[in-house]
C-alpha atoms as a PDB file:
ATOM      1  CA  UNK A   1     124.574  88.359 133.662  1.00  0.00           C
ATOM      2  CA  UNK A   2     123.047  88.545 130.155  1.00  0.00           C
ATOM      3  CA  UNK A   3     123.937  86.188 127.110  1.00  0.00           C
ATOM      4  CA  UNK A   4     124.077  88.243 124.077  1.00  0.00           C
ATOM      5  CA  UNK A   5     125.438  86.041 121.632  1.00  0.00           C
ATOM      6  CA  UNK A   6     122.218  83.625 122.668  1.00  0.00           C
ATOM      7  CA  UNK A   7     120.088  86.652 122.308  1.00  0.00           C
ATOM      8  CA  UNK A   8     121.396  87.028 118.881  1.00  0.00           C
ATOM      9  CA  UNK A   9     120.943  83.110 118.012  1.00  0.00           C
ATOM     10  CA  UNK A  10     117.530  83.559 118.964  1.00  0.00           C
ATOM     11  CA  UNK A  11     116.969  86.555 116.635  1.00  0.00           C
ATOM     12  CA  UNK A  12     118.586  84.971 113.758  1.00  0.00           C
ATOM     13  CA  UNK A  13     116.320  81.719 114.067  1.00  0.00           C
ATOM     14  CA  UNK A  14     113.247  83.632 113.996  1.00  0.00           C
ATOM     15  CA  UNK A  15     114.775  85.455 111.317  1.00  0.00           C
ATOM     16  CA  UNK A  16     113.975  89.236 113.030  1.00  0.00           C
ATOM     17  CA  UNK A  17     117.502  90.768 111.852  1.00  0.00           C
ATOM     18  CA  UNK A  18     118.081  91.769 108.731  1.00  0.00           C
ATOM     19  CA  UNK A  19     121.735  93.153 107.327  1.00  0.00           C
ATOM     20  CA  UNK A  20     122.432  95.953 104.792  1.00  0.00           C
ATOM     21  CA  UNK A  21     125.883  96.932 105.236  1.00  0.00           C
ATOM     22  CA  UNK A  22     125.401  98.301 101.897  1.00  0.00           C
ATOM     23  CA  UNK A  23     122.252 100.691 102.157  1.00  0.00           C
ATOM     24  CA  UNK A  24     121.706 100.895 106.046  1.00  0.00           C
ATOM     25  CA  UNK A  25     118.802 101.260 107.541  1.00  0.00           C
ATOM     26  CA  UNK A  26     117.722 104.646 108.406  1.00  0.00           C
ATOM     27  CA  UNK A  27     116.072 105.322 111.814  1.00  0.00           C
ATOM     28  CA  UNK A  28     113.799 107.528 113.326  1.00  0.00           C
ATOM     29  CA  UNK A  29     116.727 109.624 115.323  1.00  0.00           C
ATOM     30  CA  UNK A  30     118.302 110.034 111.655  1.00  0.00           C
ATOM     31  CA  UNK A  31     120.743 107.292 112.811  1.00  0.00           C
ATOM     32  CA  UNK A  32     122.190 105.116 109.950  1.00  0.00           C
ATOM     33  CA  UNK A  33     122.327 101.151 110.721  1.00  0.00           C
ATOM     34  CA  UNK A  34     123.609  98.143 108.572  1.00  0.00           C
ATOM     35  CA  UNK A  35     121.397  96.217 111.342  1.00  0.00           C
ATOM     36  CA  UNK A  36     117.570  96.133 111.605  1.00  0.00           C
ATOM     37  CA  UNK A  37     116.076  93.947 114.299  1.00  0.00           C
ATOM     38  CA  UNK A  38     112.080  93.923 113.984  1.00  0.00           C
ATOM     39  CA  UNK A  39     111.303  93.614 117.820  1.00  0.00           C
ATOM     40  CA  UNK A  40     107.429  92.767 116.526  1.00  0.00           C
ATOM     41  CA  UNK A  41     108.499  89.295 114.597  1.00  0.00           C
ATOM     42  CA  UNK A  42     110.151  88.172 118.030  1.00  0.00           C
ATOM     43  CA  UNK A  43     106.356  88.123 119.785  1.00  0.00           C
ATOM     44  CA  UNK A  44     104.953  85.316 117.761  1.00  0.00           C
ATOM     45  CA  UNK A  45     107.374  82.627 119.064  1.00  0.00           C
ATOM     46  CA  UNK A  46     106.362  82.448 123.170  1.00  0.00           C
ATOM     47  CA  UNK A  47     110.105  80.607 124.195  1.00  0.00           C
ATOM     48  CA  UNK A  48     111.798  83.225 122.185  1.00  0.00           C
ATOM     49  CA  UNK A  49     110.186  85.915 123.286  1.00  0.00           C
ATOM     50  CA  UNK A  50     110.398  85.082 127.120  1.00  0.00           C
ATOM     51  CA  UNK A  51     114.103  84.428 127.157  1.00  0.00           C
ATOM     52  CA  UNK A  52     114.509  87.861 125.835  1.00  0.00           C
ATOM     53  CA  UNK A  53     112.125  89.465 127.819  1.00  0.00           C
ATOM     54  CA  UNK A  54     114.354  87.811 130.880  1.00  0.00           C
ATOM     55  CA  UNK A  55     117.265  89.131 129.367  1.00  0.00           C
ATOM     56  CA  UNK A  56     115.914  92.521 129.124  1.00  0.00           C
ATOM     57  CA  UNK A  57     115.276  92.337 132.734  1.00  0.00           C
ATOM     58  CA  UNK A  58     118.781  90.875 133.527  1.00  0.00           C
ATOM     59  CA  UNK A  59     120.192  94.118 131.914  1.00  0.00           C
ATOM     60  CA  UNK A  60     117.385  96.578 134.095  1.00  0.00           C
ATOM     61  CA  UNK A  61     118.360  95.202 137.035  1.00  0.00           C
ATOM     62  CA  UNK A  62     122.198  95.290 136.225  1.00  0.00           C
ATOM     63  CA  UNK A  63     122.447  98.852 134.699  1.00  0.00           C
ATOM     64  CA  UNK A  64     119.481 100.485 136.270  1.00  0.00           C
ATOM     65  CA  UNK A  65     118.808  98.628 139.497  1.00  0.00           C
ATOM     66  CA  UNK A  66     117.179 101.629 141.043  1.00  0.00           C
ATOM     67  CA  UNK A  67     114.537 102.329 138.681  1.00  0.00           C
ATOM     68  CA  UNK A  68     111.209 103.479 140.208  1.00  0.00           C
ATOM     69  CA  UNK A  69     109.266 102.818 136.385  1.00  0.00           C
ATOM     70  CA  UNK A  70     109.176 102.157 133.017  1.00  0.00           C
ATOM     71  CA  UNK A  71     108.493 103.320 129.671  1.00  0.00           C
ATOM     72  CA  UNK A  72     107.295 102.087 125.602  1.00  0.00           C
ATOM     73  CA  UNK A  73     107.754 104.948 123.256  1.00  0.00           C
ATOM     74  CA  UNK A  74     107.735 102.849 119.763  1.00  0.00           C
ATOM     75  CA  UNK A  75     105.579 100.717 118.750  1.00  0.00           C
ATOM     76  CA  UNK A  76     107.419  97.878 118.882  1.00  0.00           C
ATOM     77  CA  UNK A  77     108.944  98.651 122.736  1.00  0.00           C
ATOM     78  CA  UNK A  78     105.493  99.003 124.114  1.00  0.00           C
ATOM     79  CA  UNK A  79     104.879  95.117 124.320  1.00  0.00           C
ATOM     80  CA  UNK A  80     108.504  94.735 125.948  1.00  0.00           C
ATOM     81  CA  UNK A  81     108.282  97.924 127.854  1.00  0.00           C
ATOM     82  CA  UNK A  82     105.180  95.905 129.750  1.00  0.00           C
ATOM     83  CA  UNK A  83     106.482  92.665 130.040  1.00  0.00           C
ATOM     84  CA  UNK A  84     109.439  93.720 131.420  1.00  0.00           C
ATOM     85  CA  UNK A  85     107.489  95.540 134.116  1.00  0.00           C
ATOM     86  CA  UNK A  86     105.251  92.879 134.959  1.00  0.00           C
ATOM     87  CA  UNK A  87     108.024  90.562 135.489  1.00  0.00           C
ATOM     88  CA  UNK A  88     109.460  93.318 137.659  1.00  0.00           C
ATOM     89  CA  UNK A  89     106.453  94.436 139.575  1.00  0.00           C
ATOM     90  CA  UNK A  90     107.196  98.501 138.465  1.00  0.00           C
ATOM     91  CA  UNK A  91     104.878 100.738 137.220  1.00  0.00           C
ATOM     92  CA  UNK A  92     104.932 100.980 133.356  1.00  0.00           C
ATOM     93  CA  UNK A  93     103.940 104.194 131.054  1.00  0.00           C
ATOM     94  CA  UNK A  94     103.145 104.086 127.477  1.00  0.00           C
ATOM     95  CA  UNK A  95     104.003 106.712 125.052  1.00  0.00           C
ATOM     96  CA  UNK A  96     101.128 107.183 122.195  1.00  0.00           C
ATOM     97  CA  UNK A  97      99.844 109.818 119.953  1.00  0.00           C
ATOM     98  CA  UNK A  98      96.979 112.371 120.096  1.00  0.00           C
ATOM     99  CA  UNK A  99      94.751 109.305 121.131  1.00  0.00           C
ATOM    100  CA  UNK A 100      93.324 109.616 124.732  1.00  0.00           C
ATOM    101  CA  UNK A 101      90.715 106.819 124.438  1.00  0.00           C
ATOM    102  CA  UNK A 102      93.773 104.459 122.632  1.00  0.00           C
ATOM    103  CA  UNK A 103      95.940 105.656 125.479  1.00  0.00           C
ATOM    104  CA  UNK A 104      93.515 105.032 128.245  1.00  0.00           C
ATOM    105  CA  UNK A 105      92.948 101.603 126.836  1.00  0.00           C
ATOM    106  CA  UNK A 106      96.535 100.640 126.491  1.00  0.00           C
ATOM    107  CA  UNK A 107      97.335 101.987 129.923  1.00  0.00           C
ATOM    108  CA  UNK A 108      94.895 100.004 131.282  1.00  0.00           C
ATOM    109  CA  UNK A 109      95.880  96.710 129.207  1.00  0.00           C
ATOM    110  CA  UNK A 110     100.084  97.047 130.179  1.00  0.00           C
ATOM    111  CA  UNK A 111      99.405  98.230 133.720  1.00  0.00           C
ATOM    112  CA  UNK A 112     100.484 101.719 133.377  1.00  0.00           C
ATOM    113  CA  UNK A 113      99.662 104.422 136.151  1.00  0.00           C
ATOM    114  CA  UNK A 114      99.078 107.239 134.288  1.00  0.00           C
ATOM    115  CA  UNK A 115      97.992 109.097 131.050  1.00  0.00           C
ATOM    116  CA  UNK A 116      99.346 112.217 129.494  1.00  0.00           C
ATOM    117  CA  UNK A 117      97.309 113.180 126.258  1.00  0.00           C
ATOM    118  CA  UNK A 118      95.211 116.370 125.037  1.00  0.00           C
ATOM    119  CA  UNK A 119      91.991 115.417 126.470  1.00  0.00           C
ATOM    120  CA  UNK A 120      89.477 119.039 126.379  1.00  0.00           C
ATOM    121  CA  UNK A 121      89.725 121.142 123.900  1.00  0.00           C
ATOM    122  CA  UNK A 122      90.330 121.891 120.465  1.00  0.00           C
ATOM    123  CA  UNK A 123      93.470 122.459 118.643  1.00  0.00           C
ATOM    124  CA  UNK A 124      94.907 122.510 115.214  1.00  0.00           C
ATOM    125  CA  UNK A 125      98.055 120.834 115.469  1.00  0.00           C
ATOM    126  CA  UNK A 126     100.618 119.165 112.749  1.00  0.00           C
ATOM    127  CA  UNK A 127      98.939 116.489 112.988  1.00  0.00           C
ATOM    128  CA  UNK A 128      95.344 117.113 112.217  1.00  0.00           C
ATOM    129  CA  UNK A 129      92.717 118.982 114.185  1.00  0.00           C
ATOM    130  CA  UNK A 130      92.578 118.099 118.003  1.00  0.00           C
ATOM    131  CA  UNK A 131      88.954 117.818 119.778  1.00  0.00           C
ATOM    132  CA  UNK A 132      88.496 115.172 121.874  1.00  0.00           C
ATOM    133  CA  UNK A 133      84.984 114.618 123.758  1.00  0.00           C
ATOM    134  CA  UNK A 134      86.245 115.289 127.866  1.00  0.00           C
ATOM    135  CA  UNK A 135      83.419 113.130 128.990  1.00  0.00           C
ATOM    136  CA  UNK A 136      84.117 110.010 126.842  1.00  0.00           C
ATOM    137  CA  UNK A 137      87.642 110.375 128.104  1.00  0.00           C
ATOM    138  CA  UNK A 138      86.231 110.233 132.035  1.00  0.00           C
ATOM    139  CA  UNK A 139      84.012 107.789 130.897  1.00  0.00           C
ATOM    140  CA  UNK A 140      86.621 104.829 128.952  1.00  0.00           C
ATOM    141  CA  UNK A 141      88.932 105.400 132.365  1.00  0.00           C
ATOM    142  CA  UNK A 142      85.541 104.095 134.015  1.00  0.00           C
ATOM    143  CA  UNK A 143      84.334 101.878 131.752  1.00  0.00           C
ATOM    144  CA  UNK A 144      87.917 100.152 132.366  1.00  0.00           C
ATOM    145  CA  UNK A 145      87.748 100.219 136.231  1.00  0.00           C
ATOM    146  CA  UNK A 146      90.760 101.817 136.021  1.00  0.00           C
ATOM    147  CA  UNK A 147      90.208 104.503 138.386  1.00  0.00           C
ATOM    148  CA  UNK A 148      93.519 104.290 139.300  1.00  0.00           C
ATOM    149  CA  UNK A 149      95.318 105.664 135.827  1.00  0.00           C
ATOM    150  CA  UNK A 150      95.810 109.132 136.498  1.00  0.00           C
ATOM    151  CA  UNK A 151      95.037 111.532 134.102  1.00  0.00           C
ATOM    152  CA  UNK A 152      97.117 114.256 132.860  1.00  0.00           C
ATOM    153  CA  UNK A 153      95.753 116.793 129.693  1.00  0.00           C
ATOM    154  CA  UNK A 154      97.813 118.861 127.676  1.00  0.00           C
ATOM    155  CA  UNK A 155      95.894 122.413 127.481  1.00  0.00           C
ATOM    156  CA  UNK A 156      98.637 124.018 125.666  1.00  0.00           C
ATOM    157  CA  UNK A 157     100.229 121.166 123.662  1.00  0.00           C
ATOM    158  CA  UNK A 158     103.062 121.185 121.912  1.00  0.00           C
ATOM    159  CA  UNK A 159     103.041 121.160 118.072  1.00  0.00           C
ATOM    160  CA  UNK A 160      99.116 122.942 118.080  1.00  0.00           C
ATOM    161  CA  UNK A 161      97.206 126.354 118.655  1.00  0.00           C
ATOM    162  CA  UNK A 162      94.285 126.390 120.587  1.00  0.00           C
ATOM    163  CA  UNK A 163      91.192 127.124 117.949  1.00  0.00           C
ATOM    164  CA  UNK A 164      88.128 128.151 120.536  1.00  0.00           C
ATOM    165  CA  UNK A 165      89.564 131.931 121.406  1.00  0.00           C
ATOM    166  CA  UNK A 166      89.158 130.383 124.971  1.00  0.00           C
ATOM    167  CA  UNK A 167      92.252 131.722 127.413  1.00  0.00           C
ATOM    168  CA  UNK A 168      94.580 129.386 129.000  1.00  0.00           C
ATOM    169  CA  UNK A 169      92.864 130.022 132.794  1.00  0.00           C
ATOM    170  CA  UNK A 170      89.600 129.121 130.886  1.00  0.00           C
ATOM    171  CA  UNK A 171      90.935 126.026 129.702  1.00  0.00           C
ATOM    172  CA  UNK A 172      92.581 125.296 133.207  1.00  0.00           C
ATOM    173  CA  UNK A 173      89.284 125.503 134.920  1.00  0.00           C
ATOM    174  CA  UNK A 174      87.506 123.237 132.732  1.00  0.00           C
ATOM    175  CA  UNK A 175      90.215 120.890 132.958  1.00  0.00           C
ATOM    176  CA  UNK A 176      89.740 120.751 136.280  1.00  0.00           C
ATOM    177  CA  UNK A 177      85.937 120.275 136.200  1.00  0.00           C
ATOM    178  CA  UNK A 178      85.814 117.412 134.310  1.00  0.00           C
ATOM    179  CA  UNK A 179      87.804 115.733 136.858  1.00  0.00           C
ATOM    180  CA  UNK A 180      91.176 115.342 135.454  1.00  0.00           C
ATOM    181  CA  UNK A 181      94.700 114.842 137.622  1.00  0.00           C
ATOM    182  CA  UNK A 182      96.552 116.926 136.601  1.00  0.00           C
ATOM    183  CA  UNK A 183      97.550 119.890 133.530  1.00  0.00           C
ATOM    184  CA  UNK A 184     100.174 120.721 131.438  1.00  0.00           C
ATOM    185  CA  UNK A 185     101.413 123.772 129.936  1.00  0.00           C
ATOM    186  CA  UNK A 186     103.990 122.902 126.506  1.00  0.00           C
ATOM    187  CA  UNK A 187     106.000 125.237 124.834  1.00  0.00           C
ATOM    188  CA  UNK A 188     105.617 125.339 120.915  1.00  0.00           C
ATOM    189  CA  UNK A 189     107.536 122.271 120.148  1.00  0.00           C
ATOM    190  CA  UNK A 190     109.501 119.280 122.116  1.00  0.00           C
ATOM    191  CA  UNK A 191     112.363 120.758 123.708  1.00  0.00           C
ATOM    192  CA  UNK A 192     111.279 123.972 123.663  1.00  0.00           C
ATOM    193  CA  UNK A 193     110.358 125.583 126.858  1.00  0.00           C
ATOM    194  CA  UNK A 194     106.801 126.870 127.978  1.00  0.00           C
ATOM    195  CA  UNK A 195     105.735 130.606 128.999  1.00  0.00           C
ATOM    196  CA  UNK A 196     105.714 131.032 132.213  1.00  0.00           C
ATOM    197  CA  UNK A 197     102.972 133.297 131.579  1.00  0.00           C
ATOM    198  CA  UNK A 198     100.816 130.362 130.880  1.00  0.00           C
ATOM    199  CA  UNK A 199     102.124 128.521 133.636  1.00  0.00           C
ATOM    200  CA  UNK A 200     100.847 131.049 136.745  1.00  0.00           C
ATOM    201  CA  UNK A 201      97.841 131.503 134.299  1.00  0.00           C
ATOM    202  CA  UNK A 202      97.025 127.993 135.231  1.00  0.00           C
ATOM    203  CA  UNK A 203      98.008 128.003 138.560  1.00  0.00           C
ATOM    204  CA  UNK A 204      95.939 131.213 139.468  1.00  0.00           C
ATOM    205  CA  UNK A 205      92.772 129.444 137.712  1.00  0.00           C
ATOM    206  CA  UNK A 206      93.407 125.460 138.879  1.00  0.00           C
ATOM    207  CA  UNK A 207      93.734 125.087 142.511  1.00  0.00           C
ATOM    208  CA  UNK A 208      92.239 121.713 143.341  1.00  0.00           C
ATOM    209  CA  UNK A 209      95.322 119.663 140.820  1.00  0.00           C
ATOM    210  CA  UNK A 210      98.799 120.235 140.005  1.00  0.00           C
ATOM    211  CA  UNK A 211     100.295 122.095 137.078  1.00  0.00           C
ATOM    212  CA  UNK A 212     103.418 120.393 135.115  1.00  0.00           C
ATOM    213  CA  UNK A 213     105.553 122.085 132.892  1.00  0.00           C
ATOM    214  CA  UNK A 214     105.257 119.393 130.054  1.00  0.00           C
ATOM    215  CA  UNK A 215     108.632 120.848 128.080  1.00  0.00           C
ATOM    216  CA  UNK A 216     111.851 122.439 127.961  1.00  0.00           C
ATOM    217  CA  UNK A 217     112.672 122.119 131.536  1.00  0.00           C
ATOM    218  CA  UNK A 218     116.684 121.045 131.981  1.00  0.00           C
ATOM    219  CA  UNK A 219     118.749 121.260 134.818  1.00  0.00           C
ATOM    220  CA  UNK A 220     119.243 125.064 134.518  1.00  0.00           C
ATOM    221  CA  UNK A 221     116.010 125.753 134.954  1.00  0.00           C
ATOM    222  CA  UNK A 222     114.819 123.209 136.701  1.00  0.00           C
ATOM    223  CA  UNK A 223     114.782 124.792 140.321  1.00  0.00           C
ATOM    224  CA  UNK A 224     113.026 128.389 138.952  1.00  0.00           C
ATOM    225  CA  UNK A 225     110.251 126.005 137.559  1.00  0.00           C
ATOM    226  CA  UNK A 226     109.068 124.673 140.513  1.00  0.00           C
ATOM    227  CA  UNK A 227     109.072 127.590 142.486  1.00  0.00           C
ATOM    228  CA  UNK A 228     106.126 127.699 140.101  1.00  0.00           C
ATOM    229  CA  UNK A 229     104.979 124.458 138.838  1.00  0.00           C
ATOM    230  CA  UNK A 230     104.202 121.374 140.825  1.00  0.00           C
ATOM    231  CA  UNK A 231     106.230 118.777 138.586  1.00  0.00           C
ATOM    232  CA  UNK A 232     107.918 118.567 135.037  1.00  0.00           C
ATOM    233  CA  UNK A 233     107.772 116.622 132.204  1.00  0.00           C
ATOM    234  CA  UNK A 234     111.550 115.967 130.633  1.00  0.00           C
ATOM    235  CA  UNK A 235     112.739 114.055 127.373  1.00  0.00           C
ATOM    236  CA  UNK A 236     114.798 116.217 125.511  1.00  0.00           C
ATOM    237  CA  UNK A 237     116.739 117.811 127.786  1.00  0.00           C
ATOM    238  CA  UNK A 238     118.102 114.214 129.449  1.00  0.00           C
ATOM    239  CA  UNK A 239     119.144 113.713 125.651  1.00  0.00           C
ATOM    240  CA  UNK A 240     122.782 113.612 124.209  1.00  0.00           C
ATOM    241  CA  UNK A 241     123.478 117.671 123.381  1.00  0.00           C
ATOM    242  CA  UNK A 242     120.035 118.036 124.678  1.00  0.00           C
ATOM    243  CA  UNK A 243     118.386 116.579 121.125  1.00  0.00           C
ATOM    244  CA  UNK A 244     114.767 115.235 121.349  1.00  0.00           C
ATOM    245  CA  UNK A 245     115.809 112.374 119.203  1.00  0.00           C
ATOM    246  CA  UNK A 246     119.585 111.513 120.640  1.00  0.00           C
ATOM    247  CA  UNK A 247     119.652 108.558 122.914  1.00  0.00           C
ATOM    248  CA  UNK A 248     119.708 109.248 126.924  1.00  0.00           C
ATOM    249  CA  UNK A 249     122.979 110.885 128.276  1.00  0.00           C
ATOM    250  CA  UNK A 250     123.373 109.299 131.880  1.00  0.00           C
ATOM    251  CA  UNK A 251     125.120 112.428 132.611  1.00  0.00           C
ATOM    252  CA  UNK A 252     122.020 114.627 131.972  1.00  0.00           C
ATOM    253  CA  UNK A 253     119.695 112.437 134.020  1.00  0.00           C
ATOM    254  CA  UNK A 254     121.817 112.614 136.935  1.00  0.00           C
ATOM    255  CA  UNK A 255     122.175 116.133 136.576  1.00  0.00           C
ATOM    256  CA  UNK A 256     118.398 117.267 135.984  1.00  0.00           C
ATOM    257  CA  UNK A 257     117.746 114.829 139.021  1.00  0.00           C
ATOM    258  CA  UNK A 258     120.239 116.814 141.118  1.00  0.00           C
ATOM    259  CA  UNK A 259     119.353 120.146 140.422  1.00  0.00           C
ATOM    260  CA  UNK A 260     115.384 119.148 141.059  1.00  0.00           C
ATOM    261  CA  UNK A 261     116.684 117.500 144.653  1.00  0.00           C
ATOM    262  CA  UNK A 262     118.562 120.861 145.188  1.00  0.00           C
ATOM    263  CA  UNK A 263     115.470 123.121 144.553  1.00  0.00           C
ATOM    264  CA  UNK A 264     113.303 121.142 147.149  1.00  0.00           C
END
């Protein structure tokens, strides 16, 4: 059983909430809160931060006692995400931005098991132009001795167009040759779904490693896409009303997870 009110002592004494019923605080999601709790302040005081990183676990294990992994997505989660893991001996994933090398490293630093980042190519995207160096990417995930983070690139990514004229089964075989674990096909923007075009385009070029549809998969669709594709990638679609940036609906995960287990 968890102890929230001593959770909430333990904030208050570090001073890591702050209250504006006033002029809330607005989130990322759009969400309005009189409450902000700065997760980061909390990591400077070790007895602090491991009671809460027990409780953390104590709620995992109640609510979600058959979890397989987890996940950071903030900045502020990653450092939780991880110690929460460790202290439950699961596999832990990080969530970071356009990066490889940054994601390779931090994957190998919180014990994560795999990577999923634009690593060949070059794209503009809406956030800046996208070219990262293929062989410095093999080479950090060596460098590391960390062999075993797989590696998953983005070849048509989500929020960019491809600048180099080269066609998707061009940029499928390359991905292949420098030695990566697997590829995945986007559609324009989170949530959105991918062509399926691009998809067998893949597929017919890439043999050796699988092919993921990276977004827009939901439980509709779910058992047409991997007649085709060899995995998925879903966020949005596990999302209250299906919204990138809603919490998780329960509801959704069960029923994408169902529909998958029905297509097999």
């Amino acid at each position: 059983m968890t102890n929230e009110i001593a959770v909430a002592e333990k904030l208050l004494q570090v001073a890591a909430v702050k209250l504006s019923p006033n002029d809330p605080f607005t989130w990322a999601s759009g969400w309005k809160s009189p409450i902000y709790c700065d997760n980061r302040k909390v990591l400077s005081f070790p007895y602090v931060r491991d009671f809460i990183k027990s409780e953390m676990c104590n709620v995992i294990f109640e609510k979600f006692g058959e979890a397989e992994t987890l996940a950071g997505v903030a900045t502020a989660g990653i450092p939780w995400g991880a110690m929460a893991a460790d202290q439950l001996k699961l596999p832990y994933s990080v969530n970071l931005l356009w990066d490889p090398i940054a994601s390779i490293e931090a994957a190998s630093a919180s014990g994560a098991s795999f990577v999923r980042e634009v690593m060949c190519g070059s794209f503009a995207s809406e956030m800046g132009l996208l070219a990262p160096d293929p062989a410095l990417v093999a080479q950090t995930r060596t460098r590391l001795k960390a062999e075993h983070i797989a590696l998953f690139t983005n070849i048509v990514p989500e929020f960019a167009s491809a600048l180099e004229g080269r066609s998707v089964q061009q940029r499928a075989k390359a991905a292949e040759y420098f030695g990566f674990d697997a590829i995945l096909i986007s559609g324009p923007v989170a949530g959105v779904p991918f062509s399926n075009e691009d998809l067998l385009a893949a597929k017919e070029a890439a043999k050796k490693i699988p092919i993921f549809a990276n977004t827009g998969v939901n439980a509709k669709t779910i058992g047409e896409t991997l007649k085709i594709a060899d995995g998925v990638i879903a966020g949005s679609s596990m999302k209250i009303d299906g919204k990138t940036f809603n919490p998780v609906d329960p509801k959704r995960v069960i029923e994408l997870v169902e529909s998958a287990n029905q297509s097999r």
